[in-house]
Protein backbone atom coordinates (compact mmCIF):
# COMPACT_ATOMS: atom_id res chain seq x y z
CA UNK A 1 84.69 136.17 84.12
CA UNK A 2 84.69 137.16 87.64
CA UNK A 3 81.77 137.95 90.01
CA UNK A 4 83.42 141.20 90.37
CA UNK A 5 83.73 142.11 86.45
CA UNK A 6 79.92 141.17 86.37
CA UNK A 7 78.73 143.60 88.86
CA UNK A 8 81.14 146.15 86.88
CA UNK A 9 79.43 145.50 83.92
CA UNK A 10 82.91 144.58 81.83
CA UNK A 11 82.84 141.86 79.28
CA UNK A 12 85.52 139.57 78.13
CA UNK A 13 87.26 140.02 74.95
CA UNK A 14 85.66 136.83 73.82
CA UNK A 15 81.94 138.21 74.30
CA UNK A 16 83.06 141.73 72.62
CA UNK A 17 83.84 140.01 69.57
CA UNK A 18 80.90 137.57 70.20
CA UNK A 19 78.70 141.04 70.04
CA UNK A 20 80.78 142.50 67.43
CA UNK A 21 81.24 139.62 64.75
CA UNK A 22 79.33 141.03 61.55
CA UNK A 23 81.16 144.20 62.06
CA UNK A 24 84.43 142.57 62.48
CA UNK A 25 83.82 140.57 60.06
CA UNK A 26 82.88 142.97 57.18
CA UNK A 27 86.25 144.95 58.31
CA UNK A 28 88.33 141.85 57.27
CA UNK A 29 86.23 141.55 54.36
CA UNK A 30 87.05 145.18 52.83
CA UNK A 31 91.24 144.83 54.31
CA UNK A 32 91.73 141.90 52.00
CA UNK A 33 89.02 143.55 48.94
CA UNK A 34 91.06 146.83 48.83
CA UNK A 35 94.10 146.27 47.85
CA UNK A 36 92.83 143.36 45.54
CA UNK A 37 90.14 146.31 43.80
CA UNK A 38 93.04 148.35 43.15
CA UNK A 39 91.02 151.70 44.00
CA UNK A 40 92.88 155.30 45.07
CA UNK A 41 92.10 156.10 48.55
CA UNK A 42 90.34 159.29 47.02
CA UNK A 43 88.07 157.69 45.04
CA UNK A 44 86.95 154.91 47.61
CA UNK A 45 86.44 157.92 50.67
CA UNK A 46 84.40 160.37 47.51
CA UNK A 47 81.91 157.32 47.02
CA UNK A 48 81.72 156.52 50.83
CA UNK A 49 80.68 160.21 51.05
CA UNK A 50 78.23 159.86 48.12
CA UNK A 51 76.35 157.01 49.36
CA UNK A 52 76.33 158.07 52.88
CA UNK A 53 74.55 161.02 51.93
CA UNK A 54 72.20 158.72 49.57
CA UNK A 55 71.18 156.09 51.72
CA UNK A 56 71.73 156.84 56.08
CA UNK A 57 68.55 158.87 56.11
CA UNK A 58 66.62 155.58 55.13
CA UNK A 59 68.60 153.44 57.66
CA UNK A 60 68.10 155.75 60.21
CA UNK A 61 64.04 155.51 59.50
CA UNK A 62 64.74 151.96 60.87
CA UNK A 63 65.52 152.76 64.37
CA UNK A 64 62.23 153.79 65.36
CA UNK A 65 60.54 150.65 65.70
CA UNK A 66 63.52 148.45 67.09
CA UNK A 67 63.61 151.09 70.10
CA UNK A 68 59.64 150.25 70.15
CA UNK A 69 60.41 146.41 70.19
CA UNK A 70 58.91 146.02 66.45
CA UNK A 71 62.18 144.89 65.09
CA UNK A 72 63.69 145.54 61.45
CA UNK A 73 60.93 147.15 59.80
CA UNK A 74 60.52 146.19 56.59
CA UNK A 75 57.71 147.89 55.89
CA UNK A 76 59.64 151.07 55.13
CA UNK A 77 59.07 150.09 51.76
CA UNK A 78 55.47 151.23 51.95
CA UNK A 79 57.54 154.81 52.56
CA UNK A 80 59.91 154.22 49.45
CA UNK A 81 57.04 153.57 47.52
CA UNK A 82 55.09 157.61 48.54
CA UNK A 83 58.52 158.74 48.36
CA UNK A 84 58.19 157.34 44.48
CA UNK A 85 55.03 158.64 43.91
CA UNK A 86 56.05 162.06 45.07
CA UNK A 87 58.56 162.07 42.69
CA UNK A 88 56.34 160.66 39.72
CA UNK A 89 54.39 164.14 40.18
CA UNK A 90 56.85 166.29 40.32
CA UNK A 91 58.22 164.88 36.96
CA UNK A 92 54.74 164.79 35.66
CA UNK A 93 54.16 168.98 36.91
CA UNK A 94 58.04 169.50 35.56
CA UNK A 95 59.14 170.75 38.54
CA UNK A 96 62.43 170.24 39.29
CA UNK A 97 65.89 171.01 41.64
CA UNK A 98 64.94 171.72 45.06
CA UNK A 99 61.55 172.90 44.39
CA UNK A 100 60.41 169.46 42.92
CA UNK A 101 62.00 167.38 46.15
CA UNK A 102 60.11 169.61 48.28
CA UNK A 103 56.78 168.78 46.21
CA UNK A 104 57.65 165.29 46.49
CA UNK A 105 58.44 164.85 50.45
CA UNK A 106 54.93 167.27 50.54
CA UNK A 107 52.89 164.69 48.33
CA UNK A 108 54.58 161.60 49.90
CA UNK A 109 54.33 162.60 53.83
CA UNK A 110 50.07 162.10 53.85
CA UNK A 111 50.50 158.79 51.97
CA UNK A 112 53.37 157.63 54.14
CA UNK A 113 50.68 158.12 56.78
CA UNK A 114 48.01 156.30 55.56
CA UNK A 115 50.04 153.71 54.56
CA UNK A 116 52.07 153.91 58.31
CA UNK A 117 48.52 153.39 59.78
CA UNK A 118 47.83 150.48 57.94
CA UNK A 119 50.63 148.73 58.39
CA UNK A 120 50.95 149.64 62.13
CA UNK A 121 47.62 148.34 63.08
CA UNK A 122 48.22 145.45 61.00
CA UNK A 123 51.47 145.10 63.32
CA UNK A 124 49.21 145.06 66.19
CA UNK A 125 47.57 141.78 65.26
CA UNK A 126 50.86 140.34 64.88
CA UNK A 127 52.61 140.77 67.57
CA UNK A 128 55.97 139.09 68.15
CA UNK A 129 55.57 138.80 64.77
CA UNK A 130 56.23 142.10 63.28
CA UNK A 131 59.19 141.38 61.00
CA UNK A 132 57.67 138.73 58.93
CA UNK A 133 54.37 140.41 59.09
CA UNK A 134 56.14 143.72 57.50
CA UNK A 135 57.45 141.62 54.89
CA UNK A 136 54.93 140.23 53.52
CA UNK A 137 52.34 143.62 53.71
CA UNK A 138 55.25 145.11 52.02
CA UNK A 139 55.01 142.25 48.97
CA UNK A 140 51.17 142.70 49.38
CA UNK A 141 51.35 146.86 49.24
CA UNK A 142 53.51 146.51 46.32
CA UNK A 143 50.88 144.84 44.19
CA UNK A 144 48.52 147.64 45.12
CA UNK A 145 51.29 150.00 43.93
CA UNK A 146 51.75 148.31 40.31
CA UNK A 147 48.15 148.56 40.24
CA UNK A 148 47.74 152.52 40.99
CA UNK A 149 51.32 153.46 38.54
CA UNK A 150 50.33 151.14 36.05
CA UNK A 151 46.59 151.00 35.35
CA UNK A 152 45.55 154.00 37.37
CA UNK A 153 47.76 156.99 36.48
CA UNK A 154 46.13 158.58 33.49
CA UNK A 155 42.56 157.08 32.98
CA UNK A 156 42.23 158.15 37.43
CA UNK A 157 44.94 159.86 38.06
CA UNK A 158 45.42 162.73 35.63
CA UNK A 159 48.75 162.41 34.10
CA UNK A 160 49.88 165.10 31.33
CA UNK A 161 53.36 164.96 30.51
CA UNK A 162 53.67 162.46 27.51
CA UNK A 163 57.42 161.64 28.13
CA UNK A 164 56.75 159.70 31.65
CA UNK A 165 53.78 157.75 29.99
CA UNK A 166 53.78 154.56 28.26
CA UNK A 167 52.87 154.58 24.43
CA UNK A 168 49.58 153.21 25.19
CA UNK A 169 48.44 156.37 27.06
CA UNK A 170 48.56 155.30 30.31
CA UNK A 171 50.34 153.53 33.28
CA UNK A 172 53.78 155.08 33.79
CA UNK A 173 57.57 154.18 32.10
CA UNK A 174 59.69 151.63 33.64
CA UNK A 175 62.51 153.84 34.03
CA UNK A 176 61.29 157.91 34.61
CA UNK A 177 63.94 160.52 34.30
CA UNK A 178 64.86 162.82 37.20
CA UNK A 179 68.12 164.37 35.18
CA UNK A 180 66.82 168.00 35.73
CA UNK A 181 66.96 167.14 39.45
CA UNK A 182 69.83 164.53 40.07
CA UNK A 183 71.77 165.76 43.08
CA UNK A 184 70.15 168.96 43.47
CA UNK A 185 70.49 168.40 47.22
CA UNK A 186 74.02 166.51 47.14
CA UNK A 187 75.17 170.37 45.10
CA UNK A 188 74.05 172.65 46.71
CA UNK A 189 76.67 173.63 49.27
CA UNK A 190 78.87 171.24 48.22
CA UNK A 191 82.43 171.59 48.99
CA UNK A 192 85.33 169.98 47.14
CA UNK A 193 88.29 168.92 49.02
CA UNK A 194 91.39 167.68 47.20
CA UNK A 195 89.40 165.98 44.84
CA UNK A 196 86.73 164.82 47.01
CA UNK A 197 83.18 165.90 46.71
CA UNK A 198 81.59 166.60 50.27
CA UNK A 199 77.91 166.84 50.07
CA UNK A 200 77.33 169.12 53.08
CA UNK A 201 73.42 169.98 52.85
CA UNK A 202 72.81 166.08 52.61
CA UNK A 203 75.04 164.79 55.30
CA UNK A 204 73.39 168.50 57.78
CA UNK A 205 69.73 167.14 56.54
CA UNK A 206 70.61 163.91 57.73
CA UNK A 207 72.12 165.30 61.03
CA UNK A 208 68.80 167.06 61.75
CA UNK A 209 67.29 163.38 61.81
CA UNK A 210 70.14 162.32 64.39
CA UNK A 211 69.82 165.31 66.38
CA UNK A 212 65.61 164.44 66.36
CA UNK A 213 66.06 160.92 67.09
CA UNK A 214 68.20 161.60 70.07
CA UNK A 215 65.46 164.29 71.15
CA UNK A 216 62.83 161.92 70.36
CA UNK A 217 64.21 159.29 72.99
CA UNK A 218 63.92 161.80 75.77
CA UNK A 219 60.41 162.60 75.30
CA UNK A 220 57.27 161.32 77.08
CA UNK A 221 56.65 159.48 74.02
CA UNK A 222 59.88 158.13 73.14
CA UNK A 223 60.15 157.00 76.88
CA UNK A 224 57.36 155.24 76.00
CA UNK A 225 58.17 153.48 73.34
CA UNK A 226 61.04 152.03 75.06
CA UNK A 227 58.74 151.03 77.65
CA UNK A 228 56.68 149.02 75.28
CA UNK A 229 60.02 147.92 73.58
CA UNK A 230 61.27 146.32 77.29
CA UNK A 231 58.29 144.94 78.16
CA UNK A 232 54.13 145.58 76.41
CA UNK A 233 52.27 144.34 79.66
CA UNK A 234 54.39 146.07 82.27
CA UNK A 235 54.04 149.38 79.91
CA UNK A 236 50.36 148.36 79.65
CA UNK A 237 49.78 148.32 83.40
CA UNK A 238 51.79 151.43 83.89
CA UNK A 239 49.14 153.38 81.54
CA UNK A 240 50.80 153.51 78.02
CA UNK A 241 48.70 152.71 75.49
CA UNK A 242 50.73 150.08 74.09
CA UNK A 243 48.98 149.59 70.61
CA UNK A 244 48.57 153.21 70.00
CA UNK A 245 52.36 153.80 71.19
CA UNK A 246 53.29 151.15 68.80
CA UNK A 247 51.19 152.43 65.06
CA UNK A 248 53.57 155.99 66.28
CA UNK A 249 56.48 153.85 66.15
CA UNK A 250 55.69 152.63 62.17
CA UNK A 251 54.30 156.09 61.03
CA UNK A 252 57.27 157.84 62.03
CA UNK A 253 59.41 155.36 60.40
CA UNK A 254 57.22 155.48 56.85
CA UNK A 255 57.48 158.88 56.75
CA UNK A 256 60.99 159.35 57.34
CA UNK A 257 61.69 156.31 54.73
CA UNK A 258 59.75 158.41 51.97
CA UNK A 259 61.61 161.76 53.22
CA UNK A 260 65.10 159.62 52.47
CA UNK A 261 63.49 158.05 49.26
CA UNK A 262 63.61 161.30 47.64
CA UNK A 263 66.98 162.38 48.79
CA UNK A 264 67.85 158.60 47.50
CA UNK A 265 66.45 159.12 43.81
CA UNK A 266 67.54 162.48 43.58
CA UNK A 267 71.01 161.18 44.02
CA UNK A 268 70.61 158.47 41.58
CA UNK A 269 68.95 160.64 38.94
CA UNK A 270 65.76 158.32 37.98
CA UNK A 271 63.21 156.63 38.82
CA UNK A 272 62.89 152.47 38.35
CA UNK A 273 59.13 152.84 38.61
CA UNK A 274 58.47 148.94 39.37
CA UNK A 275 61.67 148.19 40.82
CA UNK A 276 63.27 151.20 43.11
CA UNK A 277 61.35 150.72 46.16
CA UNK A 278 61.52 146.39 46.24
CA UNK A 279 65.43 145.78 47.20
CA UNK A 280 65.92 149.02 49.60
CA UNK A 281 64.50 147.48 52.90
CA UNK A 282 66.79 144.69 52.27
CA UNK A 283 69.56 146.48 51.83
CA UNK A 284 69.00 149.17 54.55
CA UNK A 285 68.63 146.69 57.14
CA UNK A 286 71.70 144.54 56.43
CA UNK A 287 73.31 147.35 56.22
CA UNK A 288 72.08 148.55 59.73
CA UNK A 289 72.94 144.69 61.01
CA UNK A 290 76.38 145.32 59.33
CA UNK A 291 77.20 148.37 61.52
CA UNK A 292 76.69 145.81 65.27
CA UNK A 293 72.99 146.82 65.06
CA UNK A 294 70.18 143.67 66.65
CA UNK A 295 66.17 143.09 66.47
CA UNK A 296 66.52 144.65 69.46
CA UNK A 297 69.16 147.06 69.82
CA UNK A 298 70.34 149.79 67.37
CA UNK A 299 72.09 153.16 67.56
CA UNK A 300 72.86 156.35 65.17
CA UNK A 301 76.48 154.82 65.21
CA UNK A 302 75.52 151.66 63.92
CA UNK A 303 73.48 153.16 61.37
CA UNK A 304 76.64 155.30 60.26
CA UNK A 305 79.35 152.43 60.74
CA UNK A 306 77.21 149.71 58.36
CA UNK A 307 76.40 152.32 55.40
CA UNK A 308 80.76 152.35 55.30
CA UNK A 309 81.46 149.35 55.89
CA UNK A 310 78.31 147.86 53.97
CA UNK A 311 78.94 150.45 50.71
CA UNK A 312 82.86 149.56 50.92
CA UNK A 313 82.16 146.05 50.51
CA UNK A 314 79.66 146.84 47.57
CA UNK A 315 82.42 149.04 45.97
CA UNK A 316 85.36 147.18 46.16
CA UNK A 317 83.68 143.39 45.74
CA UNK A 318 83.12 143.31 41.79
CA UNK A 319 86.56 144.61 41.10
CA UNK A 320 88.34 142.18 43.82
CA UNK A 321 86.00 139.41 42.56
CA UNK A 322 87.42 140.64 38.45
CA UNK A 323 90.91 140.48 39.26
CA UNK A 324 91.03 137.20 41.50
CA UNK A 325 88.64 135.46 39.24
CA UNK A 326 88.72 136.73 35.65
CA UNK A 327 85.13 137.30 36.31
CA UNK A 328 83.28 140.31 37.57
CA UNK A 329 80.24 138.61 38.37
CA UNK A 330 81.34 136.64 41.14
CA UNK A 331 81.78 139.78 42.75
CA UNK A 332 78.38 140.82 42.34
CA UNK A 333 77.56 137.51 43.37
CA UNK A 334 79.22 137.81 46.79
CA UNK A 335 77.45 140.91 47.48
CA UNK A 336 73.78 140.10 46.82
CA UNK A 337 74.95 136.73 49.00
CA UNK A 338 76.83 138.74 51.79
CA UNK A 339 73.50 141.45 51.83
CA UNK A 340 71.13 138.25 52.79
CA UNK A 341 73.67 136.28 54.63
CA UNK A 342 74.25 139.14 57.02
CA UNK A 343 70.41 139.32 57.73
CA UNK A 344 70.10 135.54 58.50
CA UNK A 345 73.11 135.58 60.61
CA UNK A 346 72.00 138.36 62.65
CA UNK A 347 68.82 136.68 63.09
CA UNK A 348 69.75 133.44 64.29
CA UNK A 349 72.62 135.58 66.61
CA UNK A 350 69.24 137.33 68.30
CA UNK A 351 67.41 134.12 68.78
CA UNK A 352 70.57 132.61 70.13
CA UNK A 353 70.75 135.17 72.60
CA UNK A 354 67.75 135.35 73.19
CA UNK A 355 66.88 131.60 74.58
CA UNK A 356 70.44 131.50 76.17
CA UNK A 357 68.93 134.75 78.31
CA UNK A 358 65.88 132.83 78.79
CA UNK A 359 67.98 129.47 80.25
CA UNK A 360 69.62 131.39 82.45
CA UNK A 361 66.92 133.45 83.58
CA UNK A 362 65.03 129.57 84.89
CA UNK A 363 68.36 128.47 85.93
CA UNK A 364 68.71 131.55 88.48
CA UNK A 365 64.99 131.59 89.21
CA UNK A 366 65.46 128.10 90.09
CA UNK A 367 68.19 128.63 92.30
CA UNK A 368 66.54 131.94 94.43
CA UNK A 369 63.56 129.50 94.59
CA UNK A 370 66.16 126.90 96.45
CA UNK A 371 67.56 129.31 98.54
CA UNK A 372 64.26 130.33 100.13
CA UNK A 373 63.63 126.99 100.53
């Protein structure tokens, strides 16, 4: 590349698709799997459109914190889990439909905040260490949640409704039905379209958190955050308070990732009480990765490109995997191994980057330092 093209800011082809692998990669994934799967184009875009609506308002919940330089937060399964409790009273009260999600997101918001705080100022002990740390408060909050759902509702918490309960008396079913509610949201307003369900309320509810995310970065306080994100003791000495700046960051996130729990169960029409909450920061984030997103770096776009390109994949692997195989499973295996795969390759991509950067960074400070000389 030319000094010329540098100052212009291009990039060669082979750095675009250096930037761009996982996404490229997933799109020659799904070619080959679709015409394998055997799938109508109508059925493949009508579950594109369902899961979209089911699962980009948790992805987007991730973007937060990478624009505050925390990384993937997987602690937005401390959200998941309120989002789950929400929903456990509202099946417990018998309210349903739209009603009952609103009780939910009401009853989940105040523990996604507490539990936001927690993990935030936990965060700020950790610090360039926030994505393992996450991980393991969010193993460590989970025992705390078996303990509340499965000892604590009914002899603490009063629980009346029988039919959520396990025959003992108390703790709460493995699986709890949300039938009277299951796509309350994704039918209301929905429009059909040769065949194809469009789940407009979902997919506007989910705009609102685009459109507040791109008025969030223009704010004092999203200003700050990328502050802190580029560089903590630079924002420090400029008079942000970093730490504080930072807990914002993670709060935000939990609540919106209990906000898109509901919408997510509601979709799915139950409730795996111990179960739900463990695999959906996993799969939200490599599915964020899958769209071009980094540790660092992440946009709406992203968010929107890896839930179709990520739920494709998840469609059309099992069948692909049945008909080249004889055996379903392998599909399923591919996926589970693709979903972790993609995280660890995006991982060691960033750190890659990142100490290349960092050579040639000494290499040019080096050279200034000769020049002066």
């Amino acid at each position: 590349m030319s000094t010329k093209q540098k100052k212009n800011g291009a990039k060669s082809p082979l750095e675009l698709l250096r930037n761009n692998s996982v996404p490229i990669m997933f799109i020659l994934i799904c070619a080959v799997c679709i015409p394998v799967s055997g799938f109508s184009p109508g059925y493949l875009i009508n579950e594109i459109l369902t899961r979209m609506g089911r699962n980009t308002f948790l992805i987007l919940s991730l973007l937060i914190p990478i624009m505050a330089g925390m990384g993937l937060n997987f602690g937005m399964t401390l959200g998941a889990m309120a989002g789950q409790i929400g929903l456990i009273f509202a099946a417990d009260w018998q309210i349903w439909g739209i009603p009952g999600m609103v009780l939910a997101v009401i009853i989940s918001i105040p523990i996604s905040v507490l539990l936001g705080l927690f993990c935030g100022k936990m965060l700020n002990m950790a610090k360039g260490r926030e994505m393992i740390t996450s991980y393991i408060i969010a193993f460590f909050m989970n025992g705390l949640y078996q303990l509340v759902v499965l000892y604590m509702m009914g002899p603490v918490i009063p629980i009346k409704h029988a039919s959520i309960k396990l025959p003992r008396g108390y703790g709460i079913r493995n699986t709890v039905s949300l039938l009277n509610m299951r796509q309350a949201l994704d039918n209301l307003w929905a429009i059909r379209i040769g065949g194809v369900k469009i789940p407009v309320l979902t997919l506007l509810i989910t705009g609102l958190l685009c459109l507040f995310i791109i008025w969030f970065r223009k704010t004092k306080l999203g200003q700050d955050m990328r502050a802190v994100g580029q560089d903590m003791d630079v924002a420090r000495d400029a008079g942000i308070k970093v730490e504080r700046t930072r807990i914002i960051a993670i709060v935000l996130s939990t609540v919106c990732a209990g906000i898109g729990m509901v919408i997510y169960l509601q979709n799915m029409g139950n409730i795996a009480t111990y179960s739900s909450h463990t695999q959906i920061g996993m799969f939200c984030i490599a599915a964020l990765l899958v769209g071009g997103a980094s540790v660092d770096k992440a946009s709406i776009g992203n968010a929107f490109l890896g839930v179709v390109l990520f739920h494709l994949m998840f469609i059309v692997a099992p069948s692909a995997g049945a008909k080249i195989t004889g055996d379903s499973m392998i599909g399923e295996y591919f996926r589970v191994f693709v979903s972790y795969g993609v995280i660890t390759l995006a991982l060691i991509m960033y750190e890659t980057k990142k100490r290349i950067a960092k050579g040639k960074a000494g290499e040019q400070l080096k050279l200034d330092q000769s020049e002066e000389e």
